[in-house]
PDB file of N, CA and C in Angstrom:
ATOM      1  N   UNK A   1      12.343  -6.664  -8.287  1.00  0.00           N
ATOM      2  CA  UNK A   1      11.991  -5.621  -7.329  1.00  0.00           C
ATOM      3  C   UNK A   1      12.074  -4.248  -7.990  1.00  0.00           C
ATOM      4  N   UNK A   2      13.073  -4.056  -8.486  1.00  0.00           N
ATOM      5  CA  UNK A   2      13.272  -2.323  -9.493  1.00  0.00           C
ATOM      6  C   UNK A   2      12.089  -2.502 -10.499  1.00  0.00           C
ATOM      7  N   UNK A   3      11.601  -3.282 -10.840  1.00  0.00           N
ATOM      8  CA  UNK A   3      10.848  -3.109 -11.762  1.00  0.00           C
ATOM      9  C   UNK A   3       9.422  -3.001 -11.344  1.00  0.00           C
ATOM     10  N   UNK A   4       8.754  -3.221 -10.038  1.00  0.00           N
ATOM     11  CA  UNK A   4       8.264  -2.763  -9.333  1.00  0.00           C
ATOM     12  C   UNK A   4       8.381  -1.497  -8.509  1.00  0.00           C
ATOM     13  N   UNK A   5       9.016  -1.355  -8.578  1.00  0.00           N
ATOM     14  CA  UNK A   5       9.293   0.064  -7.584  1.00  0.00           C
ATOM     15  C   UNK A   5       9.144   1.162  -9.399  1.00  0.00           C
ATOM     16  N   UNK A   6      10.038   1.059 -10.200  1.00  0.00           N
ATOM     17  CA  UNK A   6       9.611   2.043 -11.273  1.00  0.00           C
ATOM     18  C   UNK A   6       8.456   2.216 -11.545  1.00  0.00           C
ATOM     19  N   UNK A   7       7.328   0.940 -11.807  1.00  0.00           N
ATOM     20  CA  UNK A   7       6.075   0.993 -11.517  1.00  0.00           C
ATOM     21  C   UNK A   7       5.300   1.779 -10.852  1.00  0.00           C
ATOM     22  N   UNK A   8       5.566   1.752 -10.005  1.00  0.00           N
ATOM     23  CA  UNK A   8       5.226   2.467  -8.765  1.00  0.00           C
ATOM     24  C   UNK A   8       5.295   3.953  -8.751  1.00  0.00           C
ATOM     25  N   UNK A   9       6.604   4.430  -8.823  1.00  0.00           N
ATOM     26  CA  UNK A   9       6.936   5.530  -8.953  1.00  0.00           C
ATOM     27  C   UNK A   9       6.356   5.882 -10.251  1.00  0.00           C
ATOM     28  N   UNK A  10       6.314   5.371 -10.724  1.00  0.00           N
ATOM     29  CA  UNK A  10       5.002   6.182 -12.271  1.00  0.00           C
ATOM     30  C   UNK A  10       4.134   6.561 -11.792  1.00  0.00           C
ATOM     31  N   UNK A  11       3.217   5.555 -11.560  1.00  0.00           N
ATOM     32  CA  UNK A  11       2.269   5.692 -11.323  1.00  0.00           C
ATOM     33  C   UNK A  11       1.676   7.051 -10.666  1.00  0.00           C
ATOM     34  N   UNK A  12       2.339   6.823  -9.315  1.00  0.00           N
ATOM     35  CA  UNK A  12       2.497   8.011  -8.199  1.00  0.00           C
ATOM     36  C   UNK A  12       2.659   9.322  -8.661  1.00  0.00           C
ATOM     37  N   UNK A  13       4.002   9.578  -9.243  1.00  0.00           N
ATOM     38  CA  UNK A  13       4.423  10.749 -10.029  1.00  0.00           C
ATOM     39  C   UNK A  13       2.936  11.298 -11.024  1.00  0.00           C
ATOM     40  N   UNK A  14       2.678  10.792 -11.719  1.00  0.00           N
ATOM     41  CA  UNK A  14       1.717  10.650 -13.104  1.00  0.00           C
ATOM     42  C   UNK A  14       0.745  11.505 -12.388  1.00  0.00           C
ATOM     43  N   UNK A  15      -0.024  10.644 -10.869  1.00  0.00           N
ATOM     44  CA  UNK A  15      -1.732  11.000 -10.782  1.00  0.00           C
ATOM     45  C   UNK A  15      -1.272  11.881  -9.778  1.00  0.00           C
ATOM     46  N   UNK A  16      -0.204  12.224  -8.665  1.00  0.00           N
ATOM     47  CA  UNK A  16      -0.026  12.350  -7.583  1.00  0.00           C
ATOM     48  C   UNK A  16       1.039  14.202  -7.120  1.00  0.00           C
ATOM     49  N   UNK A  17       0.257  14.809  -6.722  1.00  0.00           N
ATOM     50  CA  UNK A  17       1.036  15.932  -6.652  1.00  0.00           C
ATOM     51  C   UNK A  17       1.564  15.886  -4.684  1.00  0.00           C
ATOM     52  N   UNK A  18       3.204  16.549  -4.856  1.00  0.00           N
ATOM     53  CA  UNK A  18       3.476  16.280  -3.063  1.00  0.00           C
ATOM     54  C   UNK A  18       2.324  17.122  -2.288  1.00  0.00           C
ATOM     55  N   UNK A  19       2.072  16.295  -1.144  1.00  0.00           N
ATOM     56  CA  UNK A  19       1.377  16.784  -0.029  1.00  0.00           C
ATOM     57  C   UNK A  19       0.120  16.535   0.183  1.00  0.00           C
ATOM     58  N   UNK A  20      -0.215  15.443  -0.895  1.00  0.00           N
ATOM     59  CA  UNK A  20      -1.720  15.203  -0.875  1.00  0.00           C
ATOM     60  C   UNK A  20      -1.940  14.101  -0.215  1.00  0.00           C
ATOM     61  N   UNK A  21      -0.979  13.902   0.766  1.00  0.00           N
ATOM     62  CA  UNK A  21      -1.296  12.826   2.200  1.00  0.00           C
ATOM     63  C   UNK A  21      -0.183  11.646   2.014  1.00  0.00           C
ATOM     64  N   UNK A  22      -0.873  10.982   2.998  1.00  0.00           N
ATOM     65  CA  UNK A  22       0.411  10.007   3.100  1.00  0.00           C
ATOM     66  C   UNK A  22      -0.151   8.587   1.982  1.00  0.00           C
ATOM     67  N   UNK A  23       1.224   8.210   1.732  1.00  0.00           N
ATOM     68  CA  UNK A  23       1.054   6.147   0.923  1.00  0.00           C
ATOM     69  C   UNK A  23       1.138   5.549   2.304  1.00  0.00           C
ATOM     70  N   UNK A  24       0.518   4.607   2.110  1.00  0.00           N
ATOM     71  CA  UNK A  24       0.184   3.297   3.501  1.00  0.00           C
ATOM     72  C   UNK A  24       1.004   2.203   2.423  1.00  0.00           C
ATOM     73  N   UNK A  25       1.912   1.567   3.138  1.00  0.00           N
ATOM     74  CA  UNK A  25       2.212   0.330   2.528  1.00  0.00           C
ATOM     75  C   UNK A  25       2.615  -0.355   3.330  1.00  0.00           C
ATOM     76  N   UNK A  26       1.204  -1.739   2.784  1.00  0.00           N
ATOM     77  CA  UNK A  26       1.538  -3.090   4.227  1.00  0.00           C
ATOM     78  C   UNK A  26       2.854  -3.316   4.150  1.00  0.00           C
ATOM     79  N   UNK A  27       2.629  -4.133   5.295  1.00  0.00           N
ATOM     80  CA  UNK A  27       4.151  -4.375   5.873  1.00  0.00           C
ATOM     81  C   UNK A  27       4.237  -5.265   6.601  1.00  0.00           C
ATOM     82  N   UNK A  28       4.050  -7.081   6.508  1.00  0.00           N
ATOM     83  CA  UNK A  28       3.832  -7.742   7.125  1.00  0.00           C
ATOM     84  C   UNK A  28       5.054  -8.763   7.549  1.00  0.00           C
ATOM     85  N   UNK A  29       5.838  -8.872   8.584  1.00  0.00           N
ATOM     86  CA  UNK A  29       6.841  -9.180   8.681  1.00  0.00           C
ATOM     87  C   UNK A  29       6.736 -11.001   8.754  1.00  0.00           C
ATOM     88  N   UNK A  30       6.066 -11.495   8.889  1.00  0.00           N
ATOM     89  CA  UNK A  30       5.511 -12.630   9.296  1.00  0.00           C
ATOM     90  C   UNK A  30       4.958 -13.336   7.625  1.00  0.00           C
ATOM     91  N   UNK A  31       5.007 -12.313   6.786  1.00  0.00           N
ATOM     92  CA  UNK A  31       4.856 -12.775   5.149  1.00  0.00           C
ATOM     93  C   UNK A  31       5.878 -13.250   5.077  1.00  0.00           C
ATOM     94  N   UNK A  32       5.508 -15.479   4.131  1.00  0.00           N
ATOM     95  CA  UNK A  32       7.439 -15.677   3.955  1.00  0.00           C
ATOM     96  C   UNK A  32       7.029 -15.050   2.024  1.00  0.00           C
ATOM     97  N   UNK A  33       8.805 -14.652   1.802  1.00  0.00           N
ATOM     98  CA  UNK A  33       9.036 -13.478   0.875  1.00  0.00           C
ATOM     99  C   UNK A  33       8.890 -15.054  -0.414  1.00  0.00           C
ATOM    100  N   UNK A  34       8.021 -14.349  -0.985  1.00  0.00           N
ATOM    101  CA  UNK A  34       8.122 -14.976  -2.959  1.00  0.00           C
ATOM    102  C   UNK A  34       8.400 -14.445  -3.861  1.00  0.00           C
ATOM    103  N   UNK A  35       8.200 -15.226  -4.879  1.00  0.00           N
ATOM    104  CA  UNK A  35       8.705 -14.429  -6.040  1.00  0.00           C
ATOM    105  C   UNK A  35       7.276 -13.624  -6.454  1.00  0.00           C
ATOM    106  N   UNK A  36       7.644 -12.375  -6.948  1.00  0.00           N
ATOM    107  CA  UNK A  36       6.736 -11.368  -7.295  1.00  0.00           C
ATOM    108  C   UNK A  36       6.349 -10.201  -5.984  1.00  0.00           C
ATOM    109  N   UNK A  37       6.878 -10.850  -4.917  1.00  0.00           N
ATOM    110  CA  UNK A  37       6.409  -9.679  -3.856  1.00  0.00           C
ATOM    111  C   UNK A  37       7.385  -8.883  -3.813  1.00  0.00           C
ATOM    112  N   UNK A  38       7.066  -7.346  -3.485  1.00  0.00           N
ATOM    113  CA  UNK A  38       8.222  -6.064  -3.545  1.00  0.00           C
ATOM    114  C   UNK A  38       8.433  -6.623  -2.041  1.00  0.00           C
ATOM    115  N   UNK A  39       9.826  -5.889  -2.064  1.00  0.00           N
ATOM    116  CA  UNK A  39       9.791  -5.444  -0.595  1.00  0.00           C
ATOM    117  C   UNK A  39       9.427  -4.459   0.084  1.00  0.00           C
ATOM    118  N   UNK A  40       8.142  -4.320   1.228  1.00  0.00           N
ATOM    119  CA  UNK A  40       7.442  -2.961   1.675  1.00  0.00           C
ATOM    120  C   UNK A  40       8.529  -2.130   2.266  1.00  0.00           C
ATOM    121  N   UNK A  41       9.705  -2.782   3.078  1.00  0.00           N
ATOM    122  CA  UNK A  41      10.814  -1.421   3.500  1.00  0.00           C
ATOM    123  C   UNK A  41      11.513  -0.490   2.526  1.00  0.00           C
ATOM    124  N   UNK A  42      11.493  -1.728   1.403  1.00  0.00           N
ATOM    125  CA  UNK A  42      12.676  -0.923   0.552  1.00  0.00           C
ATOM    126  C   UNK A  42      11.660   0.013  -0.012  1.00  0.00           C
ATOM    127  N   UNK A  43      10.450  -0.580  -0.621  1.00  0.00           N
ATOM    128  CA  UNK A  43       9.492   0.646  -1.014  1.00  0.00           C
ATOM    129  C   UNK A  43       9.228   1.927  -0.451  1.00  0.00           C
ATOM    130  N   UNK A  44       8.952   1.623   0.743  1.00  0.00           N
ATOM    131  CA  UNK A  44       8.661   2.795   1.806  1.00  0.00           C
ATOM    132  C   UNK A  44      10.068   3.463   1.633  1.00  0.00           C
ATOM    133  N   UNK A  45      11.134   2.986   1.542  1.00  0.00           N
ATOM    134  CA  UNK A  45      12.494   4.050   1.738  1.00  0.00           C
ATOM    135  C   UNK A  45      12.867   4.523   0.452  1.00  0.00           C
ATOM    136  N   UNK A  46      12.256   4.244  -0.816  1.00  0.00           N
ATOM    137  CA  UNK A  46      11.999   4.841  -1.720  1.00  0.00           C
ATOM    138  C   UNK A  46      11.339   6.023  -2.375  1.00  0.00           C
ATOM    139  N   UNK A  47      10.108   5.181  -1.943  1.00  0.00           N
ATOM    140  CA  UNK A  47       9.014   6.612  -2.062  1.00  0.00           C
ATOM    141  C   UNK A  47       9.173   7.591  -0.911  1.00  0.00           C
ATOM    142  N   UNK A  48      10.119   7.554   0.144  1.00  0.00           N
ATOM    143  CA  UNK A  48      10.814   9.161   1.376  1.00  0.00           C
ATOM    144  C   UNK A  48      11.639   9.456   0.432  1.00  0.00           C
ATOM    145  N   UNK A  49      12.749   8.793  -0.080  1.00  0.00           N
ATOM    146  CA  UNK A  49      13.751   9.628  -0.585  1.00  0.00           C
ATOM    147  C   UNK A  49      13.029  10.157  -1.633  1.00  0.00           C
ATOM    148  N   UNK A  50      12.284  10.361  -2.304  1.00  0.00           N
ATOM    149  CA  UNK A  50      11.816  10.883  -3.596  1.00  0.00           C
ATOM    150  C   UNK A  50      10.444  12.275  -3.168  1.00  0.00           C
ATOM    151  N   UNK A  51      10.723  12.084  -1.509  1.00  0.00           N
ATOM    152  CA  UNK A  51       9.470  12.784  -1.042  1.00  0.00           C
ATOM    153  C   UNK A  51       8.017  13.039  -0.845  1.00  0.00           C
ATOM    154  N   UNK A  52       7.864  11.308  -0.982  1.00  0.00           N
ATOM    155  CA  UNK A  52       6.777  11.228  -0.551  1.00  0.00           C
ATOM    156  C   UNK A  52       6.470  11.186   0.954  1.00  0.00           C
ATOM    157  N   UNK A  53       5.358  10.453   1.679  1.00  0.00           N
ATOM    158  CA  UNK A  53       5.455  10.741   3.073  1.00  0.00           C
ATOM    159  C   UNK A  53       4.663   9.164   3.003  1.00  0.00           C
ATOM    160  N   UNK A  54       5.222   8.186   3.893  1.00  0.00           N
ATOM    161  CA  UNK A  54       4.751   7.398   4.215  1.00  0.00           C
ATOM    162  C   UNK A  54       4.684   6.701   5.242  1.00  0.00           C
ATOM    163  N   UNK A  55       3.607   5.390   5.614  1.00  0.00           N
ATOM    164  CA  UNK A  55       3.258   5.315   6.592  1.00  0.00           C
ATOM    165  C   UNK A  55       3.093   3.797   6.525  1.00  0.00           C
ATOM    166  N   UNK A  56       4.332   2.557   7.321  1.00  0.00           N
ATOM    167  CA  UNK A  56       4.205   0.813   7.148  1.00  0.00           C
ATOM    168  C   UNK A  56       2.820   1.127   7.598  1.00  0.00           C
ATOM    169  N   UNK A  57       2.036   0.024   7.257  1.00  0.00           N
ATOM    170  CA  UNK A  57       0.860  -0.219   7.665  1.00  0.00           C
ATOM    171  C   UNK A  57       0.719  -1.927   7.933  1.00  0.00           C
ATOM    172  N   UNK A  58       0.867  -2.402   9.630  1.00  0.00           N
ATOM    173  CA  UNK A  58       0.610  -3.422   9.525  1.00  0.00           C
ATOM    174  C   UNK A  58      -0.713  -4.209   9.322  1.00  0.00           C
ATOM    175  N   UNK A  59      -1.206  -5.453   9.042  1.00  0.00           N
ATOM    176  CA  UNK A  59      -2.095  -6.004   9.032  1.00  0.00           C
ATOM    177  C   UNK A  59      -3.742  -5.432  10.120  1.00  0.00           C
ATOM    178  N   UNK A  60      -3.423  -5.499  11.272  1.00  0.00           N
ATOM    179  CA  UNK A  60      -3.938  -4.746  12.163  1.00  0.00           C
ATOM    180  C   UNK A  60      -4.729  -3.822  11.816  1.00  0.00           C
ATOM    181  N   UNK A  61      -3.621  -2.825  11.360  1.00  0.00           N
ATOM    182  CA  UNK A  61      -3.610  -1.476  10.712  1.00  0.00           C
ATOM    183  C   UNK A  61      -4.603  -1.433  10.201  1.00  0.00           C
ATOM    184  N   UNK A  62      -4.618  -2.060   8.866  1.00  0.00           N
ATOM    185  CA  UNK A  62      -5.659  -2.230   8.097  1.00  0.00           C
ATOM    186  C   UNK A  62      -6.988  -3.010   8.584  1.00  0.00           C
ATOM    187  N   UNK A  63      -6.971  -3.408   9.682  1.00  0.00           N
ATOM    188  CA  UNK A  63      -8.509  -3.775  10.228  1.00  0.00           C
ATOM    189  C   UNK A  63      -9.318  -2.222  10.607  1.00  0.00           C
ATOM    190  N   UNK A  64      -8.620  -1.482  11.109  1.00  0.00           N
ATOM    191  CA  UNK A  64      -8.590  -0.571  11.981  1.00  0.00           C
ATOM    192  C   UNK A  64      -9.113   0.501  11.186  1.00  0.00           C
ATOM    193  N   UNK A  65     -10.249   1.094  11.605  1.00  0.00           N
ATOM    194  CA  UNK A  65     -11.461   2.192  10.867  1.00  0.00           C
ATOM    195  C   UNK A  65     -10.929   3.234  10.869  1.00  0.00           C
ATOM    196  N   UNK A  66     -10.344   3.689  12.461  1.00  0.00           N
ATOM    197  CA  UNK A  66      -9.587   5.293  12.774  1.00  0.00           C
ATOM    198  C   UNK A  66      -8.314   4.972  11.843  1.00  0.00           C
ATOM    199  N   UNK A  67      -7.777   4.476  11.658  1.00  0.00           N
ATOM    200  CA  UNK A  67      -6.375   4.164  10.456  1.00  0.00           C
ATOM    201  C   UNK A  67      -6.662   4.646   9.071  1.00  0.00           C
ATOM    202  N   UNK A  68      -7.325   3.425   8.560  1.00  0.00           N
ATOM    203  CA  UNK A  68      -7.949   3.503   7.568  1.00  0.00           C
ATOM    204  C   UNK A  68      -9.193   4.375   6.506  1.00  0.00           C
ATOM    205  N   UNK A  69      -8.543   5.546   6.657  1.00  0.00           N
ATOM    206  CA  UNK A  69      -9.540   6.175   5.317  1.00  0.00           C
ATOM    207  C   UNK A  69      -8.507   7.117   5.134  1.00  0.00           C
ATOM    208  N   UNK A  70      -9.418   7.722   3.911  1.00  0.00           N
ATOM    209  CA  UNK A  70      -8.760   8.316   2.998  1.00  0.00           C
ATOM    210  C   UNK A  70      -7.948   9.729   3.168  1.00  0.00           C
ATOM    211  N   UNK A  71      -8.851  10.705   4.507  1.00  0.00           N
ATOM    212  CA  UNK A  71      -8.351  11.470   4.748  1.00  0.00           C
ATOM    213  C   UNK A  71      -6.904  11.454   5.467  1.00  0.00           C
ATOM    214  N   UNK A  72      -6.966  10.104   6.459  1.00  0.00           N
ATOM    215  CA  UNK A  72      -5.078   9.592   6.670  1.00  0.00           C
ATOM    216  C   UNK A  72      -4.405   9.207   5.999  1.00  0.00           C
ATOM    217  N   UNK A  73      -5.231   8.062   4.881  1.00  0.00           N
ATOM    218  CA  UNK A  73      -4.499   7.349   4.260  1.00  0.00           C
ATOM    219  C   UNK A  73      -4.809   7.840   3.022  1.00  0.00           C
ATOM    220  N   UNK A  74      -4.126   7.875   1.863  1.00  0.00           N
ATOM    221  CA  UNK A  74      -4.369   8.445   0.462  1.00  0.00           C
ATOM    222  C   UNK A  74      -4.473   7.510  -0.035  1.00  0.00           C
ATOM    223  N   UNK A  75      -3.612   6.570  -0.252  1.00  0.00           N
ATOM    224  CA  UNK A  75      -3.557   4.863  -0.991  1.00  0.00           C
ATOM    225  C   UNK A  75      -2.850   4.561  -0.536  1.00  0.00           C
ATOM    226  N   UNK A  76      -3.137   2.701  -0.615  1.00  0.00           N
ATOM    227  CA  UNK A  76      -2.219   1.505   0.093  1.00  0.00           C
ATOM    228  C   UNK A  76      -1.646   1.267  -0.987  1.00  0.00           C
ATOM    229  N   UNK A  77      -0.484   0.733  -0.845  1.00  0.00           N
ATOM    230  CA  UNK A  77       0.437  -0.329  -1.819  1.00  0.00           C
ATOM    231  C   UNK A  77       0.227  -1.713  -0.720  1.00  0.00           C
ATOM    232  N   UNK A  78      -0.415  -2.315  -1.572  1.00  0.00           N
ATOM    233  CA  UNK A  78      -0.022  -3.889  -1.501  1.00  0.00           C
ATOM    234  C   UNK A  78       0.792  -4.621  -2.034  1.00  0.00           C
ATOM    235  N   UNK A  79       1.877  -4.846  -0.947  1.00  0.00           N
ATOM    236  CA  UNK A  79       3.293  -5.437  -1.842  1.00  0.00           C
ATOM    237  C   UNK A  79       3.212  -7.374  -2.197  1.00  0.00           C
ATOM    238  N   UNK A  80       2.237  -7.766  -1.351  1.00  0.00           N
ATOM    239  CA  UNK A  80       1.977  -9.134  -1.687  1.00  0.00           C
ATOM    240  C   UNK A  80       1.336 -10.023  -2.867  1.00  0.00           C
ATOM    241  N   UNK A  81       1.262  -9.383  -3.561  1.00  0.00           N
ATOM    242  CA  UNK A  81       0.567 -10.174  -4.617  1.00  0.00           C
ATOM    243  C   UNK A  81      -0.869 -10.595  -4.365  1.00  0.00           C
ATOM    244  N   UNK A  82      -1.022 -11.853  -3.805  1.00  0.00           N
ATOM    245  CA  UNK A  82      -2.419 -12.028  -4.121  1.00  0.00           C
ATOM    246  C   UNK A  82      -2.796 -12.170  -2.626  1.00  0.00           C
ATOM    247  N   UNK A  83      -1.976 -11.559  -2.168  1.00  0.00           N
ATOM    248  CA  UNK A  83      -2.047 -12.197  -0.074  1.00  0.00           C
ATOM    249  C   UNK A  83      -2.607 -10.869   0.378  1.00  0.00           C
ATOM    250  N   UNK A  84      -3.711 -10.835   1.295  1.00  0.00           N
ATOM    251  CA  UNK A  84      -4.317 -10.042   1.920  1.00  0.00           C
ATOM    252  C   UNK A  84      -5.225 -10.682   3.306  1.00  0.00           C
ATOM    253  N   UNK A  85      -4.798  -9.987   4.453  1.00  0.00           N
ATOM    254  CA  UNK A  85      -5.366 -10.602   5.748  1.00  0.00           C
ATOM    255  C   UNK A  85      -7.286 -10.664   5.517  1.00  0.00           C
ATOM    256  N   UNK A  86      -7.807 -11.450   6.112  1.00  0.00           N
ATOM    257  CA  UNK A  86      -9.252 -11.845   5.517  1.00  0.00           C
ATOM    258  C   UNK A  86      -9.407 -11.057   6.521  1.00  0.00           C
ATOM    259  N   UNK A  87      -9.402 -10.830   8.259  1.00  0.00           N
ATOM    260  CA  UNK A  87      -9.626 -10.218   8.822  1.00  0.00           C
ATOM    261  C   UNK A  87     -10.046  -8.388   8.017  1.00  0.00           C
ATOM    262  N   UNK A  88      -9.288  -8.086   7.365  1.00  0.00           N
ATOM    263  CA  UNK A  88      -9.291  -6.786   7.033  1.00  0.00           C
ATOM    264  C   UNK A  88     -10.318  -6.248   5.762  1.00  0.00           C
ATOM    265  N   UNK A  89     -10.810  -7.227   5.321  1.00  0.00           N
ATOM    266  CA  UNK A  89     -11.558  -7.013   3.886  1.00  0.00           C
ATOM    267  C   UNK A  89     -12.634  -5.961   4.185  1.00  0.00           C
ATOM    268  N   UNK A  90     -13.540  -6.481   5.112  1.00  0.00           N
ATOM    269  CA  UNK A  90     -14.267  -5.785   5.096  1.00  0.00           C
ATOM    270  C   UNK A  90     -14.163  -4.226   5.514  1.00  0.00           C
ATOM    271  N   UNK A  91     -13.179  -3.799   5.816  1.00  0.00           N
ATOM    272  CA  UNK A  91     -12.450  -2.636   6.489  1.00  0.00           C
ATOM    273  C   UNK A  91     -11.796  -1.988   5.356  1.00  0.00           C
ATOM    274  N   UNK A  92     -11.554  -2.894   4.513  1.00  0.00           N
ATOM    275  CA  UNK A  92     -10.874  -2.182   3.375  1.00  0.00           C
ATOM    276  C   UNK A  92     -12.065  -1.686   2.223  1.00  0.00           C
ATOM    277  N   UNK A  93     -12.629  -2.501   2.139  1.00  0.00           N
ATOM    278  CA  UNK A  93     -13.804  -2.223   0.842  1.00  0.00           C
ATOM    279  C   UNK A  93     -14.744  -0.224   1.684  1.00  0.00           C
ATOM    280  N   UNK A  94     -14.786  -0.759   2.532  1.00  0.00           N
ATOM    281  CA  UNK A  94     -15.021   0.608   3.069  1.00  0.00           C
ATOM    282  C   UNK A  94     -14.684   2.009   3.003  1.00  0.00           C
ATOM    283  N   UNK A  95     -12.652   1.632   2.841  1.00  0.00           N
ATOM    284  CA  UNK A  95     -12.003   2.633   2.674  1.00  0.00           C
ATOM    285  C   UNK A  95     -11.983   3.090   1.161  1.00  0.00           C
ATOM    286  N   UNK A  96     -12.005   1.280   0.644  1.00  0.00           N
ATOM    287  CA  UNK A  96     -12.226   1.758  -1.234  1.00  0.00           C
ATOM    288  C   UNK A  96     -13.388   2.459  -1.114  1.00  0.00           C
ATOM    289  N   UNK A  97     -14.782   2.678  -0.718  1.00  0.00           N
ATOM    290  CA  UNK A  97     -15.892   3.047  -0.977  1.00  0.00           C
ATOM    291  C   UNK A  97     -15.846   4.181  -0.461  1.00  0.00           C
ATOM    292  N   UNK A  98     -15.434   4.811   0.357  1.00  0.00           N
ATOM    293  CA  UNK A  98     -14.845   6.394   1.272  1.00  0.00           C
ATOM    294  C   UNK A  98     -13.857   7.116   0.121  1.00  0.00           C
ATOM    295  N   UNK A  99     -13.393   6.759  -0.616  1.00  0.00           N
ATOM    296  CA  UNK A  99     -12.472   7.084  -1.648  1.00  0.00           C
ATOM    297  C   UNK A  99     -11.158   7.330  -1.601  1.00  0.00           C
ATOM    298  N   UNK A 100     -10.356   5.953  -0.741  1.00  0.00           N
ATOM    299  CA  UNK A 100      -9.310   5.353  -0.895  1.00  0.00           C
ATOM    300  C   UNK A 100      -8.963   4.518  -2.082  1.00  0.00           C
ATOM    301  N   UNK A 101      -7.847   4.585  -2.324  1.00  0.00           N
ATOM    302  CA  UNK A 101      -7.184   4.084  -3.667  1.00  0.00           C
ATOM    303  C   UNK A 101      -5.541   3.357  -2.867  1.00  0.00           C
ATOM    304  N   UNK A 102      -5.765   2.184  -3.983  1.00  0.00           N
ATOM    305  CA  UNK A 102      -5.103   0.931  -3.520  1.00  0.00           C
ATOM    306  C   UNK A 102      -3.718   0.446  -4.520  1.00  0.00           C
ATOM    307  N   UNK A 103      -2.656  -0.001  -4.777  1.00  0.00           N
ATOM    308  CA  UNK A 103      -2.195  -0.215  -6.189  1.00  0.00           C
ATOM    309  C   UNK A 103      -1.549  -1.757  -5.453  1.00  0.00           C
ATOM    310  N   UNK A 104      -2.103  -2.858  -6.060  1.00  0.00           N
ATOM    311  CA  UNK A 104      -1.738  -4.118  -5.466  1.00  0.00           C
ATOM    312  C   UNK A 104      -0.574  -4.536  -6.930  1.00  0.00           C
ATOM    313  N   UNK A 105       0.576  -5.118  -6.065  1.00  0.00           N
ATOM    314  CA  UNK A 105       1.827  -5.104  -6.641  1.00  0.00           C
ATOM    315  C   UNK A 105       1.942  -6.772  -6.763  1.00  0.00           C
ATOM    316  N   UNK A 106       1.804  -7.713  -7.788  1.00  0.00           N
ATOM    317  CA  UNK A 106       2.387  -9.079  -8.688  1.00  0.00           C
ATOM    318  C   UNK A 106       1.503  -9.701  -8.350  1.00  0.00           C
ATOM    319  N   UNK A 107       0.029  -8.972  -8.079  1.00  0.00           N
ATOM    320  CA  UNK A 107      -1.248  -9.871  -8.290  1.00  0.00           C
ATOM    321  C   UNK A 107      -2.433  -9.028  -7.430  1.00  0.00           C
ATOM    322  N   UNK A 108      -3.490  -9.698  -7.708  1.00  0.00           N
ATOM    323  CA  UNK A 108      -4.395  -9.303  -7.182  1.00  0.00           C
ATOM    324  C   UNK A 108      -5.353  -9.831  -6.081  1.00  0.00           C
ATOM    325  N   UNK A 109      -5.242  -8.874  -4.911  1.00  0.00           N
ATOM    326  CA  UNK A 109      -5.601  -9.529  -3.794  1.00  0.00           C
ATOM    327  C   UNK A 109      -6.801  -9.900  -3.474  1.00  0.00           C
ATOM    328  N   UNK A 110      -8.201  -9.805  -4.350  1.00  0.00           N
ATOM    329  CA  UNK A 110      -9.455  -9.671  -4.183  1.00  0.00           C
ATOM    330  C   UNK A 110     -10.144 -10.208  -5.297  1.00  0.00           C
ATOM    331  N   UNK A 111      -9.821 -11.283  -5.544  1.00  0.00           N
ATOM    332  CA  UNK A 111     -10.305 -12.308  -6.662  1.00  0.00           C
ATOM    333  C   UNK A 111     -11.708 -13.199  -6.083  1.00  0.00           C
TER     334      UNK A 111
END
């Protein structure tokens, strides 16, 4: 998990100056936990204490057009690895194409 979250926090830090909107990170409580998935609470209570501004985003969430773009959302963290609701794809490729940015965490959800 720390080694994901440092990840993370690179990343962020690196491209990301404060105030340039909120991180969305799913948050699916109903995911059973494996190996390679972060945990989205502890993430989310990470990236506040360090001052970012964030926002769980459940499954739903991410179906959801008024939710989903870039001007609410800046980028998702996907903490699941290769797990992503099918319901939401097409909702998401949208937001990638609107110019949302995504950072999927111990795999890739769109193979």
């Amino acid at each position: 998990m720390r080694v994901w979250i440092l990840m993370v926090m690179i990343m962020l830090v690196s491209s990301w100056s404060f105030g340039q909107g909120v991180i969305g990170v799913w948050c699916e409580p109903s995911m059973p936990k494996q190996i390679g998935h972060a945990d989205p609470q502890g993430l989310a209570d990470l990236l506040r204490q360090n001052g970012f501004t964030v926002q769980l985003l459940s499954s739903s969430d991410l179906t959801n057009p008024q939710i989903m773009t870039p001007q609410k959302i800046a980028i998702v963290i996907l903490p699941y690895g290769a797990y992503f609701p099918a319901d939401a794809v097409e909702n998401f490729r949208s937001y990638l194409k609107a110019g949302g940015k995504f950072i999927s965490l111990g795999g890739y959800a769109f193979d």
